[in-house]
N, C-alpha and C. Protein backbone atom coordinates (compact mmCIF):
# COMPACT_ATOMS: atom_id res chain seq x y z
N UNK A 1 206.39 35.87 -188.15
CA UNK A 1 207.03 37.05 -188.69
C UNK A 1 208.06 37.57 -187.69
N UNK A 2 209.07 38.02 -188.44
CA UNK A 2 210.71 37.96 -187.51
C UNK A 2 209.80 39.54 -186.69
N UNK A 3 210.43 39.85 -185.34
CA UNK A 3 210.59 41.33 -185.03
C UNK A 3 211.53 42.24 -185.53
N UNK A 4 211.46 43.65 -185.41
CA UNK A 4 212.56 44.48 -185.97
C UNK A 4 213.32 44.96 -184.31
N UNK A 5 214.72 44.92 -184.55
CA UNK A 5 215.29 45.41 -183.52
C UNK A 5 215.46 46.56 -183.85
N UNK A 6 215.61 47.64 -182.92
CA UNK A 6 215.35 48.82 -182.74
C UNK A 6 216.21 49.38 -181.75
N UNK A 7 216.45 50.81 -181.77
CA UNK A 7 216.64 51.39 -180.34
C UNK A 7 215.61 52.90 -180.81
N UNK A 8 215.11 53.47 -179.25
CA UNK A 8 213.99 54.38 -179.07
C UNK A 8 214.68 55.61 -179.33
N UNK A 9 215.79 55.66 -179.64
CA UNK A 9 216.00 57.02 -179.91
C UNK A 9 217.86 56.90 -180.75
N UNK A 10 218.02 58.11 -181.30
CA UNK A 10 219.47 58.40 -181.86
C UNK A 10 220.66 57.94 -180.73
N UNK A 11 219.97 59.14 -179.71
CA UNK A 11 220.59 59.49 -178.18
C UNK A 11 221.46 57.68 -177.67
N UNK A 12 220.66 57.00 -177.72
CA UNK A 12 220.25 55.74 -177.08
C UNK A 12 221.05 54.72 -177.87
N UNK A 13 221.18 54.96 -179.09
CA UNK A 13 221.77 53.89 -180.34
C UNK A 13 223.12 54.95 -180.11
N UNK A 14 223.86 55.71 -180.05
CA UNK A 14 225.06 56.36 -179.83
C UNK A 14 225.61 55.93 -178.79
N UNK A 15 224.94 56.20 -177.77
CA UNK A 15 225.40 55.24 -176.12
C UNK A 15 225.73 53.93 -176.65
N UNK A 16 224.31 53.36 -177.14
CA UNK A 16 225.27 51.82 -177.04
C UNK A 16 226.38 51.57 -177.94
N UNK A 17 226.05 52.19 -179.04
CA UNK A 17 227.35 52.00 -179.96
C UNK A 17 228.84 52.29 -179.20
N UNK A 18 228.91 53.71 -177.98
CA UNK A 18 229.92 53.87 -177.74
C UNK A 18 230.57 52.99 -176.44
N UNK A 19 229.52 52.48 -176.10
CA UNK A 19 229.94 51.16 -175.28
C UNK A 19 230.25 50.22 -176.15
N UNK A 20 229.94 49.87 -177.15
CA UNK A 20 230.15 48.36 -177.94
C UNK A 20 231.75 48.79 -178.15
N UNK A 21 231.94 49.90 -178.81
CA UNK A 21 233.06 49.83 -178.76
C UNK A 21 234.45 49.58 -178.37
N UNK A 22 234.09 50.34 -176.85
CA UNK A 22 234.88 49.86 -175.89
C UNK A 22 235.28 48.24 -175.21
N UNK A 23 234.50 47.27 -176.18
CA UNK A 23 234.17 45.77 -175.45
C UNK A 23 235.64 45.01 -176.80
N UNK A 24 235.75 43.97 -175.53
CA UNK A 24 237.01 43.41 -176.58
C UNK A 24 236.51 42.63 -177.88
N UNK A 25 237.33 42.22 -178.75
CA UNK A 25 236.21 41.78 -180.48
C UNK A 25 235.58 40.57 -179.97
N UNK A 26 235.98 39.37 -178.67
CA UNK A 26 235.08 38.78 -178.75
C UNK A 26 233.86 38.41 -178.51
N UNK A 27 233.79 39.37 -176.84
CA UNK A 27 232.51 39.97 -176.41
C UNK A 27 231.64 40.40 -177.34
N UNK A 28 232.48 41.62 -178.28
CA UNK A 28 231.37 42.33 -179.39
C UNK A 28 231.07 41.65 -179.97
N UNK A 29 231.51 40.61 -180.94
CA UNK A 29 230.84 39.62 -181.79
C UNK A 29 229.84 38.51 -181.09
N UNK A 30 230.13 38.62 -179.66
CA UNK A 30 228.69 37.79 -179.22
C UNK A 30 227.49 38.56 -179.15
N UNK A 31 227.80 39.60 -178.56
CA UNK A 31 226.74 40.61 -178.34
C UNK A 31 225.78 40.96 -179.70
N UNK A 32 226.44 41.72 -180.42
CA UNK A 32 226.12 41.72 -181.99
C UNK A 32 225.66 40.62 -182.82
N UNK A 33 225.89 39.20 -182.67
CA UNK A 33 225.05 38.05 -182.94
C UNK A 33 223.81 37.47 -181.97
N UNK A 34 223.90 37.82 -180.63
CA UNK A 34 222.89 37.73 -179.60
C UNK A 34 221.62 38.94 -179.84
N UNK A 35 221.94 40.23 -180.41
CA UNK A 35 221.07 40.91 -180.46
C UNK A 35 220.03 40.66 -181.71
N UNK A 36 221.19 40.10 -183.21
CA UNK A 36 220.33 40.03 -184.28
C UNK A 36 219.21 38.99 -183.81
N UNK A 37 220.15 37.38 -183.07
CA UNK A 37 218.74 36.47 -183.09
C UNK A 37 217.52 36.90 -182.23
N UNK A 38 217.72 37.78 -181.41
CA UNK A 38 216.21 38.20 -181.01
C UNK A 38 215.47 38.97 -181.98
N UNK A 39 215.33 38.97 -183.02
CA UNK A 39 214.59 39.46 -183.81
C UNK A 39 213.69 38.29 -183.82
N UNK A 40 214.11 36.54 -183.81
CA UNK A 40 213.31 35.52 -184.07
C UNK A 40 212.91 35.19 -182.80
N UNK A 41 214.22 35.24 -181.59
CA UNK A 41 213.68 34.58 -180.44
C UNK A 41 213.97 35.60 -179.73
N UNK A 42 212.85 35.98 -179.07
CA UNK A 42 212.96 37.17 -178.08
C UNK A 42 212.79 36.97 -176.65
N UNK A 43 212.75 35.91 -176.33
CA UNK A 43 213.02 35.34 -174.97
C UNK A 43 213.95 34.03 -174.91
N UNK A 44 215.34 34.15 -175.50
CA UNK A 44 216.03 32.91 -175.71
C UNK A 44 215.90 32.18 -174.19
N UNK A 45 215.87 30.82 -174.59
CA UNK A 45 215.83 29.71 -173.66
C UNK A 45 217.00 29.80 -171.97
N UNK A 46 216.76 29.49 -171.26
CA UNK A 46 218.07 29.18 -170.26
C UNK A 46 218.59 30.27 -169.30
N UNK A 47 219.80 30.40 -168.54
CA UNK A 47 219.63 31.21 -167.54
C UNK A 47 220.07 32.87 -168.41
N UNK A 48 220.31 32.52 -169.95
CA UNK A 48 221.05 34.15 -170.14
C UNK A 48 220.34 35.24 -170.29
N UNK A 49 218.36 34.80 -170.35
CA UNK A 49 217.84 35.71 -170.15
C UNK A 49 216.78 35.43 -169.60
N UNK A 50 216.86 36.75 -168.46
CA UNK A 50 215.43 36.86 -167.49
C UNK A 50 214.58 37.96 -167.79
N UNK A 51 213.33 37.82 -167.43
CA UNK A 51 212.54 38.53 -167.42
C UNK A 51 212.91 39.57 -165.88
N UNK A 52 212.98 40.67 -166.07
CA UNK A 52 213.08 41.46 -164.64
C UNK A 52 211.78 42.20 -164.08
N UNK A 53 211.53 42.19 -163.13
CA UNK A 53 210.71 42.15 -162.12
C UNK A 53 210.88 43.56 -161.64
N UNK A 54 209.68 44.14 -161.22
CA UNK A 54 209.99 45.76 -160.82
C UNK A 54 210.06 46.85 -162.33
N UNK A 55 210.12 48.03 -161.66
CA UNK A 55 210.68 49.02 -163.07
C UNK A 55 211.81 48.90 -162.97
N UNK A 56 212.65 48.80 -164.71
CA UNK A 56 213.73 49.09 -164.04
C UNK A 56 213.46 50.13 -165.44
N UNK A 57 213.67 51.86 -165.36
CA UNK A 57 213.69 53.16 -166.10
C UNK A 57 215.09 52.94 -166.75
N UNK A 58 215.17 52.69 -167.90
CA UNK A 58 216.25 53.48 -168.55
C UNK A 58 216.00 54.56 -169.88
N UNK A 59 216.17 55.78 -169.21
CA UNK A 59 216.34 57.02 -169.64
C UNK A 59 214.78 57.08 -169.70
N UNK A 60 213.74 57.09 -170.01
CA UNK A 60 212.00 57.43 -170.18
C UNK A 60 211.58 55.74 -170.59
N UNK A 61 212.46 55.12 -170.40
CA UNK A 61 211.58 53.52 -171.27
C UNK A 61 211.48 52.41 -170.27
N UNK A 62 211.09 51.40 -170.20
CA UNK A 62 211.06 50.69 -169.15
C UNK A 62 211.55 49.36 -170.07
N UNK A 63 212.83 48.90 -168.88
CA UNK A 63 213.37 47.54 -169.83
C UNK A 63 212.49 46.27 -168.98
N UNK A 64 212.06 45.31 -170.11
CA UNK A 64 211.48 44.28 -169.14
C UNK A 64 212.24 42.87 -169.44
N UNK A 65 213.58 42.80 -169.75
CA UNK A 65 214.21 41.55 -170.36
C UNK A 65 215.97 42.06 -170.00
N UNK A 66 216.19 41.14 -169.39
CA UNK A 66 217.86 41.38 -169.19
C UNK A 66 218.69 40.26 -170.23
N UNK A 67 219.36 40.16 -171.09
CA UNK A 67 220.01 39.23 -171.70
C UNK A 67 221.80 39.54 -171.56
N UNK A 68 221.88 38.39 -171.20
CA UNK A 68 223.83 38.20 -170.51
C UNK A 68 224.36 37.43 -171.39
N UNK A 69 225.59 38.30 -171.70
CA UNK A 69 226.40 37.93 -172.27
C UNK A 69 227.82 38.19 -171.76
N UNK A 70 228.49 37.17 -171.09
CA UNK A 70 229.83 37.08 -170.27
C UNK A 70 229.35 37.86 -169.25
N UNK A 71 230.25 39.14 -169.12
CA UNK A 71 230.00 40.29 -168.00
C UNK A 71 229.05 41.68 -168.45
N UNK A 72 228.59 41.24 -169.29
CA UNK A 72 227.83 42.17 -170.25
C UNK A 72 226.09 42.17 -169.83
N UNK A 73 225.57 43.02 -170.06
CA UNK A 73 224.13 42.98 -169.74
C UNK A 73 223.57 44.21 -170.92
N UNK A 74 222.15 43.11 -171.66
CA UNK A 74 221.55 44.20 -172.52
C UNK A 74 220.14 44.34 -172.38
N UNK A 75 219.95 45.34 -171.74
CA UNK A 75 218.46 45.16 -171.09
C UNK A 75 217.62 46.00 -172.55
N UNK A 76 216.51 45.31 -172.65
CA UNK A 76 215.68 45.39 -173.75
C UNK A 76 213.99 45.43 -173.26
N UNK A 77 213.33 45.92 -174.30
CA UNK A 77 211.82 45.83 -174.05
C UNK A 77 211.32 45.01 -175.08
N UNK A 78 209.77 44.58 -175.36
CA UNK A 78 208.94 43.78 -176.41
C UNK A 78 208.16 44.82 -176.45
N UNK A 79 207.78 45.23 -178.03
CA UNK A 79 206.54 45.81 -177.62
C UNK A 79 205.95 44.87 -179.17
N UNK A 80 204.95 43.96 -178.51
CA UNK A 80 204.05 43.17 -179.24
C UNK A 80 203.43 44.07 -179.99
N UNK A 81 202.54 44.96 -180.19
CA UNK A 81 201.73 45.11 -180.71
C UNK A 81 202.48 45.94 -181.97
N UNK A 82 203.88 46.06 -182.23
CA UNK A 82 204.46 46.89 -183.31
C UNK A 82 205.38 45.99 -183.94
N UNK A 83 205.70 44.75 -182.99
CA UNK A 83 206.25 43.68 -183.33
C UNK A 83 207.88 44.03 -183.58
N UNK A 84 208.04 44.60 -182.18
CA UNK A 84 209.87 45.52 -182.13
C UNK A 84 210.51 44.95 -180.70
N UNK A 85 211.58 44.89 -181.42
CA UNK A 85 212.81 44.47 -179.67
C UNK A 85 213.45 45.86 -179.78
N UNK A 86 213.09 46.93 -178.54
CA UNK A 86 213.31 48.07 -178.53
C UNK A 86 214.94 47.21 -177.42
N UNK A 87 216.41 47.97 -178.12
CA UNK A 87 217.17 47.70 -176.92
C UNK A 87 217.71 49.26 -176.45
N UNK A 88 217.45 48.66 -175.19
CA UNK A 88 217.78 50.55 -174.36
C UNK A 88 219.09 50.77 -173.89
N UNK A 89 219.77 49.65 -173.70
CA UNK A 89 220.82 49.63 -172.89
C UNK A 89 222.53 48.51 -173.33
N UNK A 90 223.57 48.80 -173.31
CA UNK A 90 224.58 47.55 -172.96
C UNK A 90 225.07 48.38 -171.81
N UNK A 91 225.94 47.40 -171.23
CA UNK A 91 226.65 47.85 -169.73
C UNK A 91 227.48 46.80 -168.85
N UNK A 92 228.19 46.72 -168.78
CA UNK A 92 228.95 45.73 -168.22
C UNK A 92 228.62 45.47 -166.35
N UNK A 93 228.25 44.01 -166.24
CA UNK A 93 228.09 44.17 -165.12
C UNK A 93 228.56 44.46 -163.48
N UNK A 94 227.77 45.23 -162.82
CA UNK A 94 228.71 46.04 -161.83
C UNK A 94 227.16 46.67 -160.53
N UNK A 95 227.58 47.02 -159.73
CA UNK A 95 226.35 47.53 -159.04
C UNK A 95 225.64 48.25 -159.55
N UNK A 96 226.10 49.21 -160.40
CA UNK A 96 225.21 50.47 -160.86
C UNK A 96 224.53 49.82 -162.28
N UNK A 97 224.57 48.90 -163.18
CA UNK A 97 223.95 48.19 -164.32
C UNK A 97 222.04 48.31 -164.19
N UNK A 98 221.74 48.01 -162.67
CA UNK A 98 220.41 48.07 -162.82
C UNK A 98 219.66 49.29 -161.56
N UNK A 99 220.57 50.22 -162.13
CA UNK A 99 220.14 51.70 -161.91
C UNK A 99 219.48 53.01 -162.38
């Protein structure tokens, strides 16, 4: 059974939306097709996504999955037992991304 992607709050789905925006159409159309297939595969294969190590807090949630796309980073959570890809975050990568 597929997962539902999600974000944990309004607040949280506005942010990312107003970052997606700002990304050029071809970035966005990867991103936006990278997010739907984790509904099936939520740990895609290979180096574009790691599991991260430590807390890393964004805003009250804890992301435990980084997935890359070009210079892009969308850090996300699993929560098995509701069967949801909560995503908390996009952000282009830079020092402050895993802050």
């Amino acid at each position: 059974m597929p997962y539902e992607v999600v974000f944990p709050s309004e607040r949280v789905e506005r942010a990312f939306q107003k970052s997606l925006e700002q990304i050029s159409a071809d970035y966005r159309e990867a991103i936006v097709t990278a997010i739907r297939s984790l509904a099936t595969n939520l740990k895609p294969q290979g180096k574009r996504t790691k599991k991260l190590t430590g807390q890393l807090i964004v805003l009250q949630f804890t992301a435990q999955y980084r997935l890359r796309i070009g210079p892009y980073r969308i850090l996300y959570d699993v929560d098995d037992q509701r069967k949801k890809v909560v995503i908390l975050k996009l952000a282009k990568r830079d020092e402050r991304t895993y802050k």
